[in-house]
PDB file of N, CA and C in Angstrom:
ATOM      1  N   UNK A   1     104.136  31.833  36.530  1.00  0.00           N
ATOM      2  CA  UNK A   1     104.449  32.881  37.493  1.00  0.00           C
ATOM      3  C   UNK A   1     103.173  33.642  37.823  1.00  0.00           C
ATOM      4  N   UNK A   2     103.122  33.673  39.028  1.00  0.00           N
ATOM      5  CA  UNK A   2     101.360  34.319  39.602  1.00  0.00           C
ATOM      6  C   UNK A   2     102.006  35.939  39.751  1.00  0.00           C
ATOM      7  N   UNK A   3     103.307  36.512  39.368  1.00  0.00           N
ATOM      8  CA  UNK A   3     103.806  37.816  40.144  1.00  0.00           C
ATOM      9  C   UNK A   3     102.733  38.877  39.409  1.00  0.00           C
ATOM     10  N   UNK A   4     102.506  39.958  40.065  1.00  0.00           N
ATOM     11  CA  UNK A   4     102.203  41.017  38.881  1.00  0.00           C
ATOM     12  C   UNK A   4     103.393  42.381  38.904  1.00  0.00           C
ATOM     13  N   UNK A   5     103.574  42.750  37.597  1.00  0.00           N
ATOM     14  CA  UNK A   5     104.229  43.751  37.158  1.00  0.00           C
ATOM     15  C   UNK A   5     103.203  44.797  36.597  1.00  0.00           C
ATOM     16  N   UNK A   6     104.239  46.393  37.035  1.00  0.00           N
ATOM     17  CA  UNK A   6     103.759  47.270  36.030  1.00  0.00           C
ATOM     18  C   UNK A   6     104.833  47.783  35.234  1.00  0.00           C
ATOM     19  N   UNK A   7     104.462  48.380  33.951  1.00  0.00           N
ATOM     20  CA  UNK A   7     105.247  48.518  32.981  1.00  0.00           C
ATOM     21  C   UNK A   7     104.363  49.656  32.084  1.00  0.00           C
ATOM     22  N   UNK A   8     104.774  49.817  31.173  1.00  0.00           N
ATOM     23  CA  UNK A   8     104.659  51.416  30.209  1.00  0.00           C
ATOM     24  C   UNK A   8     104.866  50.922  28.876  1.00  0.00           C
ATOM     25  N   UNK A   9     103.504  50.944  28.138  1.00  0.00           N
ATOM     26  CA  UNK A   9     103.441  50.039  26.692  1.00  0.00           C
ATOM     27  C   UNK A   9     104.532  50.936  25.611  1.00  0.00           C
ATOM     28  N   UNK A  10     105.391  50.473  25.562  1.00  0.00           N
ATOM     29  CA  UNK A  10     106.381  50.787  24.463  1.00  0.00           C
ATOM     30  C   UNK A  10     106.081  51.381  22.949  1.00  0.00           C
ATOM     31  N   UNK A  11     105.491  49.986  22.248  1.00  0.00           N
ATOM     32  CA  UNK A  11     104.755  50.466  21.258  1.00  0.00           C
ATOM     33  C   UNK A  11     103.989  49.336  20.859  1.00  0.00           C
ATOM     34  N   UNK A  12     102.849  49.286  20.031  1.00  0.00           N
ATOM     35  CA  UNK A  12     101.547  48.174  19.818  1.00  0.00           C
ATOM     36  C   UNK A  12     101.334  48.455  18.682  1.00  0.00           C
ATOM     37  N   UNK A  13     101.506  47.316  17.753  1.00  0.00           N
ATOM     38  CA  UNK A  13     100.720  47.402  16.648  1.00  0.00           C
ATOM     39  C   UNK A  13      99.302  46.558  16.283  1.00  0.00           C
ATOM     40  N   UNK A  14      98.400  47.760  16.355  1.00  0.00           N
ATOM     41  CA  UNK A  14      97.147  47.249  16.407  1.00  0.00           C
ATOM     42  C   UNK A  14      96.420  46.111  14.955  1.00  0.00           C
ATOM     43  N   UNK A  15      97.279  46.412  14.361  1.00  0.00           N
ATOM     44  CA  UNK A  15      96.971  45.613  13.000  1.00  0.00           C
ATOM     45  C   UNK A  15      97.987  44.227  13.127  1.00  0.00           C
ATOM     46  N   UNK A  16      98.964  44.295  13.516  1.00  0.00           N
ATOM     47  CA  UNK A  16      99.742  42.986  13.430  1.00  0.00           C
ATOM     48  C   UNK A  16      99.254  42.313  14.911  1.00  0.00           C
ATOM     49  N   UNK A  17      98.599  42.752  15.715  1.00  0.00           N
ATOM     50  CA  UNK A  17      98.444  42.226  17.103  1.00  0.00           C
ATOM     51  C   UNK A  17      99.221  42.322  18.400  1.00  0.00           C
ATOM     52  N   UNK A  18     100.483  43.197  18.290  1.00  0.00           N
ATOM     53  CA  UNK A  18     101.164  42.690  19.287  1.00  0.00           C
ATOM     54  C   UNK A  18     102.406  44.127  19.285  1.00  0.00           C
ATOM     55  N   UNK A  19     103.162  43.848  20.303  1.00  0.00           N
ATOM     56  CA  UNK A  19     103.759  45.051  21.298  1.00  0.00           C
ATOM     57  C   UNK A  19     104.875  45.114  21.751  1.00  0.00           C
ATOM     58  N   UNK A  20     105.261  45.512  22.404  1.00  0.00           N
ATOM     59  CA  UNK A  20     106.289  45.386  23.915  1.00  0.00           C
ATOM     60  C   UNK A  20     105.907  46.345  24.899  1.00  0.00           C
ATOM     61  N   UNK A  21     106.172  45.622  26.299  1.00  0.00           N
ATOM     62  CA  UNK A  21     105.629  46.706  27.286  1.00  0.00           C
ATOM     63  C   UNK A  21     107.329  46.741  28.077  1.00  0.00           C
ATOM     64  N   UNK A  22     107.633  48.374  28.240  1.00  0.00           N
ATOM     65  CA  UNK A  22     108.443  48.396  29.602  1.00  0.00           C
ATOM     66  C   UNK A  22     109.083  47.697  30.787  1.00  0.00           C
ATOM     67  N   UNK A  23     108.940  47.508  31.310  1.00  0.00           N
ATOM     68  CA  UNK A  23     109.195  46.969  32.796  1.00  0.00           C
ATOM     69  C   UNK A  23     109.918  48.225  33.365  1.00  0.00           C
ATOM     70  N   UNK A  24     108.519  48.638  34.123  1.00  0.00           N
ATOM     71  CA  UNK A  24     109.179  49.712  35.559  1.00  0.00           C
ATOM     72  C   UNK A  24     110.198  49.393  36.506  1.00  0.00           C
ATOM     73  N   UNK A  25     110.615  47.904  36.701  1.00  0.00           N
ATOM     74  CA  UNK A  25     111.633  47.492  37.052  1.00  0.00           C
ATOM     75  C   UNK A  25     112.788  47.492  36.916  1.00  0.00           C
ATOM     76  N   UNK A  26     113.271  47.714  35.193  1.00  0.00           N
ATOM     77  CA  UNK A  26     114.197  47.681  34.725  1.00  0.00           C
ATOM     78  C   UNK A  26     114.776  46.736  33.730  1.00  0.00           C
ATOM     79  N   UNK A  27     114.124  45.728  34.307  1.00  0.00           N
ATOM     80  CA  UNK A  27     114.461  44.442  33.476  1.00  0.00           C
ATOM     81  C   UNK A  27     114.128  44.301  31.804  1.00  0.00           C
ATOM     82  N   UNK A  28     114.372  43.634  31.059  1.00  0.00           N
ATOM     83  CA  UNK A  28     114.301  43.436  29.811  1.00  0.00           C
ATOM     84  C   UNK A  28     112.585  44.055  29.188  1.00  0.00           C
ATOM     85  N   UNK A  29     112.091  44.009  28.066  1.00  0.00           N
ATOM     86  CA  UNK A  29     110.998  44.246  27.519  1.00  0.00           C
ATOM     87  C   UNK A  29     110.480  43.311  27.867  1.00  0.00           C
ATOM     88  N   UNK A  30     109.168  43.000  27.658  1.00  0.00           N
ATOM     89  CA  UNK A  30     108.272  41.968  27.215  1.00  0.00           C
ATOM     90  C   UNK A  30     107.228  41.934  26.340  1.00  0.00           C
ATOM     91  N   UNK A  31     107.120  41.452  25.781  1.00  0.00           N
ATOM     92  CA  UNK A  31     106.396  40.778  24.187  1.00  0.00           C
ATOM     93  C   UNK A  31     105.119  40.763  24.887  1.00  0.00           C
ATOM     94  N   UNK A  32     104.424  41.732  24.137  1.00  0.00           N
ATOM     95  CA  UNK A  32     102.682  41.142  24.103  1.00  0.00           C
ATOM     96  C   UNK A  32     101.439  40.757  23.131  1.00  0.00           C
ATOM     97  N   UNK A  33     100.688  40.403  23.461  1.00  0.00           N
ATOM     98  CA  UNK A  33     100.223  39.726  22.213  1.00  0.00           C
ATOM     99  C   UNK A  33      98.761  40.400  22.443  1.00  0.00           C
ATOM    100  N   UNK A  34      97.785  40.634  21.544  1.00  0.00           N
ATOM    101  CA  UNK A  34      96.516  41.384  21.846  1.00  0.00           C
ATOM    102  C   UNK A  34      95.306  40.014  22.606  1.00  0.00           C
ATOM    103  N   UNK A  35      95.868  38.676  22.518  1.00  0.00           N
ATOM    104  CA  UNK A  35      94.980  37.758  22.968  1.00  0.00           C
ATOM    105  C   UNK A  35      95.349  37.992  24.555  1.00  0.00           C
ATOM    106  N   UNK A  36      95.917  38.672  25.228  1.00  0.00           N
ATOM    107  CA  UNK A  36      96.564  38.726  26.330  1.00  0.00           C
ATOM    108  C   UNK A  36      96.278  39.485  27.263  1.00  0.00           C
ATOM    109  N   UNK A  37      95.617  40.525  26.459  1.00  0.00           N
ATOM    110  CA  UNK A  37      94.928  41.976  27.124  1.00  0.00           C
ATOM    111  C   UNK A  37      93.611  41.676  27.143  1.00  0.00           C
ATOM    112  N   UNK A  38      93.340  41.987  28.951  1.00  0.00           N
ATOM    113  CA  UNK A  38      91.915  42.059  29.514  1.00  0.00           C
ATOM    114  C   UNK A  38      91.027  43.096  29.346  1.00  0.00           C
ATOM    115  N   UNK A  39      90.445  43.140  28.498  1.00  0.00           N
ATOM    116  CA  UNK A  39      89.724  44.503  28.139  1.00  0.00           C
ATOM    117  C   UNK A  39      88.362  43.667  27.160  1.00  0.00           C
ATOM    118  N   UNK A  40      87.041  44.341  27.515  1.00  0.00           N
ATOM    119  CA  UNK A  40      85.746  44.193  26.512  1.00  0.00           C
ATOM    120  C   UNK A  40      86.475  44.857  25.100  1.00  0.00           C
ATOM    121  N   UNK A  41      85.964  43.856  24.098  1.00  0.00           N
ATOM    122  CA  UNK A  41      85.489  45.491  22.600  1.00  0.00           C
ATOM    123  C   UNK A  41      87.029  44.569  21.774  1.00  0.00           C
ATOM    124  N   UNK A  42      87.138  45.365  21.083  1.00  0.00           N
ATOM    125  CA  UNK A  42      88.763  45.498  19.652  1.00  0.00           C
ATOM    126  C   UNK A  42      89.968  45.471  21.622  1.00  0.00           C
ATOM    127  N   UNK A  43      90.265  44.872  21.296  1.00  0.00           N
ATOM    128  CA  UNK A  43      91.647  44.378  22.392  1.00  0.00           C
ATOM    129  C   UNK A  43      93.056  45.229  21.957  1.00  0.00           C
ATOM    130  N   UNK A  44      93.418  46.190  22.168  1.00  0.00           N
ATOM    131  CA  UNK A  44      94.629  47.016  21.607  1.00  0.00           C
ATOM    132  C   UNK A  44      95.290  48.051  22.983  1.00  0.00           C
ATOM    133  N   UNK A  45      96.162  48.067  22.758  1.00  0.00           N
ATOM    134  CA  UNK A  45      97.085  48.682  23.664  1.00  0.00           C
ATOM    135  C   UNK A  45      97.680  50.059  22.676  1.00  0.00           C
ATOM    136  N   UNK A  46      97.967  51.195  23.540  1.00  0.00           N
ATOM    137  CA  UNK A  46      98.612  52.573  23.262  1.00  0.00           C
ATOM    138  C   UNK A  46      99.827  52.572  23.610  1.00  0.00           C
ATOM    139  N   UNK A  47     100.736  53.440  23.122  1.00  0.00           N
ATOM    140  CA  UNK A  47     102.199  53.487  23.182  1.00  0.00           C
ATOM    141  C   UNK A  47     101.679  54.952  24.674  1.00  0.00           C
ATOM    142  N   UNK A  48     102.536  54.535  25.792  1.00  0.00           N
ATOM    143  CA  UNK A  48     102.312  55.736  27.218  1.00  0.00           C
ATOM    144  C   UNK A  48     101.270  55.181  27.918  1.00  0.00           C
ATOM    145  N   UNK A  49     100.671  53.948  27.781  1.00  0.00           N
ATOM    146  CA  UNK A  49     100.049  53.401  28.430  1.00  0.00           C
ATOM    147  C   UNK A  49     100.526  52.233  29.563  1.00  0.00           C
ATOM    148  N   UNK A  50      99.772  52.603  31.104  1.00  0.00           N
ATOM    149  CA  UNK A  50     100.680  52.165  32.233  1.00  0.00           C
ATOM    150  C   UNK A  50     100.097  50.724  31.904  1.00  0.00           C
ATOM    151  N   UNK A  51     100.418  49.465  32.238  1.00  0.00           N
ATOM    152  CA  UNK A  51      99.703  48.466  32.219  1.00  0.00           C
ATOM    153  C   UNK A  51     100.168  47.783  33.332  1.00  0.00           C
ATOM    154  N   UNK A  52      99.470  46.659  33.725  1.00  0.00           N
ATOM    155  CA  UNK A  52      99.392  45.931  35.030  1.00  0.00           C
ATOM    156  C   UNK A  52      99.617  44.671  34.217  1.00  0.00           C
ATOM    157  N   UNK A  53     100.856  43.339  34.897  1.00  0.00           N
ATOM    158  CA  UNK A  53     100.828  41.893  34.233  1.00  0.00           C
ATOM    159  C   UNK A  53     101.171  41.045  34.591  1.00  0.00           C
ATOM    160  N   UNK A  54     101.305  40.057  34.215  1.00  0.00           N
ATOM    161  CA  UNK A  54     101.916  38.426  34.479  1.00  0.00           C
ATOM    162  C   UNK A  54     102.653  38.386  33.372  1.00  0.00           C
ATOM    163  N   UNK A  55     103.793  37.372  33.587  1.00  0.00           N
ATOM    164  CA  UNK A  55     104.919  37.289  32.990  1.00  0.00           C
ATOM    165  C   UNK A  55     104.845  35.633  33.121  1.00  0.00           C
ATOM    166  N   UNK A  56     104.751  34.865  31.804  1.00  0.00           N
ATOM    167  CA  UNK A  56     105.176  33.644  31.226  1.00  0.00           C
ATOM    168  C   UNK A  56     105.990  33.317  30.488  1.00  0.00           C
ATOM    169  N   UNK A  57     106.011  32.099  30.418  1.00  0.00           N
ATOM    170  CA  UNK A  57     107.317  31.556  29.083  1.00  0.00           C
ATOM    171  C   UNK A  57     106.115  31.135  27.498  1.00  0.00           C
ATOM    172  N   UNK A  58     107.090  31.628  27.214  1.00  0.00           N
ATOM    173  CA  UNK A  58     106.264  32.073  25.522  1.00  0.00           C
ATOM    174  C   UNK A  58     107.121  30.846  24.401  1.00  0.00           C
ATOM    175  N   UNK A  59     106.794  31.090  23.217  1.00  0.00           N
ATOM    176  CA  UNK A  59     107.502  30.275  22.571  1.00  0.00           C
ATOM    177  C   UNK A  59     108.754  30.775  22.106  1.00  0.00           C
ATOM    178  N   UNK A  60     109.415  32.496  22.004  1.00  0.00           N
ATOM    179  CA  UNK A  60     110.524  32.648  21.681  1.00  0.00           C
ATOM    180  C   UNK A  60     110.956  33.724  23.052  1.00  0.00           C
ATOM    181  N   UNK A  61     110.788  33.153  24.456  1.00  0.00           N
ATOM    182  CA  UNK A  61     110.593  34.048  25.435  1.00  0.00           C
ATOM    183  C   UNK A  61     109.967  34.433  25.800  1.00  0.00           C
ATOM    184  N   UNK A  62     110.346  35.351  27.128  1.00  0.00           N
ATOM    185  CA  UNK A  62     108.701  35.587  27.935  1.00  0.00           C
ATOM    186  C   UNK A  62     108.354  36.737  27.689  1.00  0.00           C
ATOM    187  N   UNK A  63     106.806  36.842  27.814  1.00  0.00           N
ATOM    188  CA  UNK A  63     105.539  37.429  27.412  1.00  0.00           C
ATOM    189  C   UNK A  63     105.191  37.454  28.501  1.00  0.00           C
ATOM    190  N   UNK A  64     103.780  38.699  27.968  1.00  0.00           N
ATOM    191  CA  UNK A  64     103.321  39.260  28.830  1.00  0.00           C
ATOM    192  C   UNK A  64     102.117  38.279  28.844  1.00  0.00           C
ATOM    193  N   UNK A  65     101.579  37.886  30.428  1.00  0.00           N
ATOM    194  CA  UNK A  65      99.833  37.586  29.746  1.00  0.00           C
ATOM    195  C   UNK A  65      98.832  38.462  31.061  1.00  0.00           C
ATOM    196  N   UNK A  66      97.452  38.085  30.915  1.00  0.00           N
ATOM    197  CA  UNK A  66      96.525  38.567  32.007  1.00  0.00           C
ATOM    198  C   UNK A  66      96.532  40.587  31.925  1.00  0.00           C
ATOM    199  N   UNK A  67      97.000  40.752  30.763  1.00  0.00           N
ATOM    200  CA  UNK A  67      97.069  42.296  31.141  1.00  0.00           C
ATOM    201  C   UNK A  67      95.737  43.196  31.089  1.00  0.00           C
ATOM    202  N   UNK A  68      95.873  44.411  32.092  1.00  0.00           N
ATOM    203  CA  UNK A  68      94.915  45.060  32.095  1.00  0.00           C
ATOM    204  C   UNK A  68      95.475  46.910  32.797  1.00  0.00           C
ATOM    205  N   UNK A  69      94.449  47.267  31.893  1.00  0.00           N
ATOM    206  CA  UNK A  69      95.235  48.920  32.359  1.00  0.00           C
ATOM    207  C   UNK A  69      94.986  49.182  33.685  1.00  0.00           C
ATOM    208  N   UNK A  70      96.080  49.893  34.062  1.00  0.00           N
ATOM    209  CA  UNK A  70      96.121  50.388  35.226  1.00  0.00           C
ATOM    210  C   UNK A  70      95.153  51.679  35.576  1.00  0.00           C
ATOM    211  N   UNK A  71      94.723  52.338  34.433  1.00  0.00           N
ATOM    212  CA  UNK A  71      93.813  53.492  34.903  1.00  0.00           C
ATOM    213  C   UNK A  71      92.633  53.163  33.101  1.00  0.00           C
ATOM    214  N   UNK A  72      91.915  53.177  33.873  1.00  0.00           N
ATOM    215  CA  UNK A  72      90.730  52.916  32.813  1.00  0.00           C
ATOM    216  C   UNK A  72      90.939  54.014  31.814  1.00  0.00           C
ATOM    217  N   UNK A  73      90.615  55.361  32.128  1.00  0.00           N
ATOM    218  CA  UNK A  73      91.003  56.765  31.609  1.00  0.00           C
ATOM    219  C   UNK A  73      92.275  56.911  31.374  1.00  0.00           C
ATOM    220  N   UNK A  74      92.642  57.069  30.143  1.00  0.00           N
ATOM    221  CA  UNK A  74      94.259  57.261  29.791  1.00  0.00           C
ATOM    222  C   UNK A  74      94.417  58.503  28.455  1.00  0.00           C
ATOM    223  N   UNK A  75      93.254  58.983  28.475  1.00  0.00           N
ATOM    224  CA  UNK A  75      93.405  60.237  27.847  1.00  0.00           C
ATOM    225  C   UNK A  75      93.643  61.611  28.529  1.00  0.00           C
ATOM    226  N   UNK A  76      94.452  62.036  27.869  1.00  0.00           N
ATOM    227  CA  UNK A  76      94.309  63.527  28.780  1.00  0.00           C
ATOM    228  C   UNK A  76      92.925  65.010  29.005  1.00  0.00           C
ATOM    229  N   UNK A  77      92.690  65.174  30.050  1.00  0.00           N
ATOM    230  CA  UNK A  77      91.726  66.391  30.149  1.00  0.00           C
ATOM    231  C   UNK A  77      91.612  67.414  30.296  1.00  0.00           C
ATOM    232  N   UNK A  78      91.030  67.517  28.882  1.00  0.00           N
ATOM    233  CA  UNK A  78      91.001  68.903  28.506  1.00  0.00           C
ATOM    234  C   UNK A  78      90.357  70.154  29.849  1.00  0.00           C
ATOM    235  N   UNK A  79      91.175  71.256  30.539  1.00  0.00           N
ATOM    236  CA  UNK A  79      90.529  72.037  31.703  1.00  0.00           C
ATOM    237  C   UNK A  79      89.999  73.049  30.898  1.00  0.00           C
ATOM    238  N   UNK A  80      88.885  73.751  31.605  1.00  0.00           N
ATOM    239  CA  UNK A  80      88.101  74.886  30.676  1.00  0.00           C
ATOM    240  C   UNK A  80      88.738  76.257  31.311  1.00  0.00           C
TER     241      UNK A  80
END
């Protein structure tokens, strides 16, 4: 599937590798895996994080692959 989705990382565990992201759509979760996420450096996803994806068939269902954040900056800023 070439579609892209956005979705809202559920929760990630950075030590076991892997996640579920949202679907802003509505539709079911999807399974992610840290080999999956487009990012330089340690590859990990945040729980409130928007993400951008492709959706494949996995070995126990579909997964997420090709992901990459939707806003580079995903911390909040601090105003003076």
């Amino acid at each position: 599937m070439s579609d892209r989705y956005v979705g809202t990382v559920k929760w990630f565990s950075a030590p076991k590798g892997y996640g579920f992201i949202g679907r802003d759509d509505g539709e079911d979760d999807v399974f992610v895996h840290f080999s999956a996420i487009q990012m330089e450096g340690y590859k990990r996803l945040k729980e409130g994080q928007e993400v951008e994806f492709s959706i494949e068939d996995g070995p126990k269902g579909l997964q997420a692959a090709n992901v990459t954040l939707v806003s580079e900056e995903t911390t909040e800023v601090e105003s003076e």
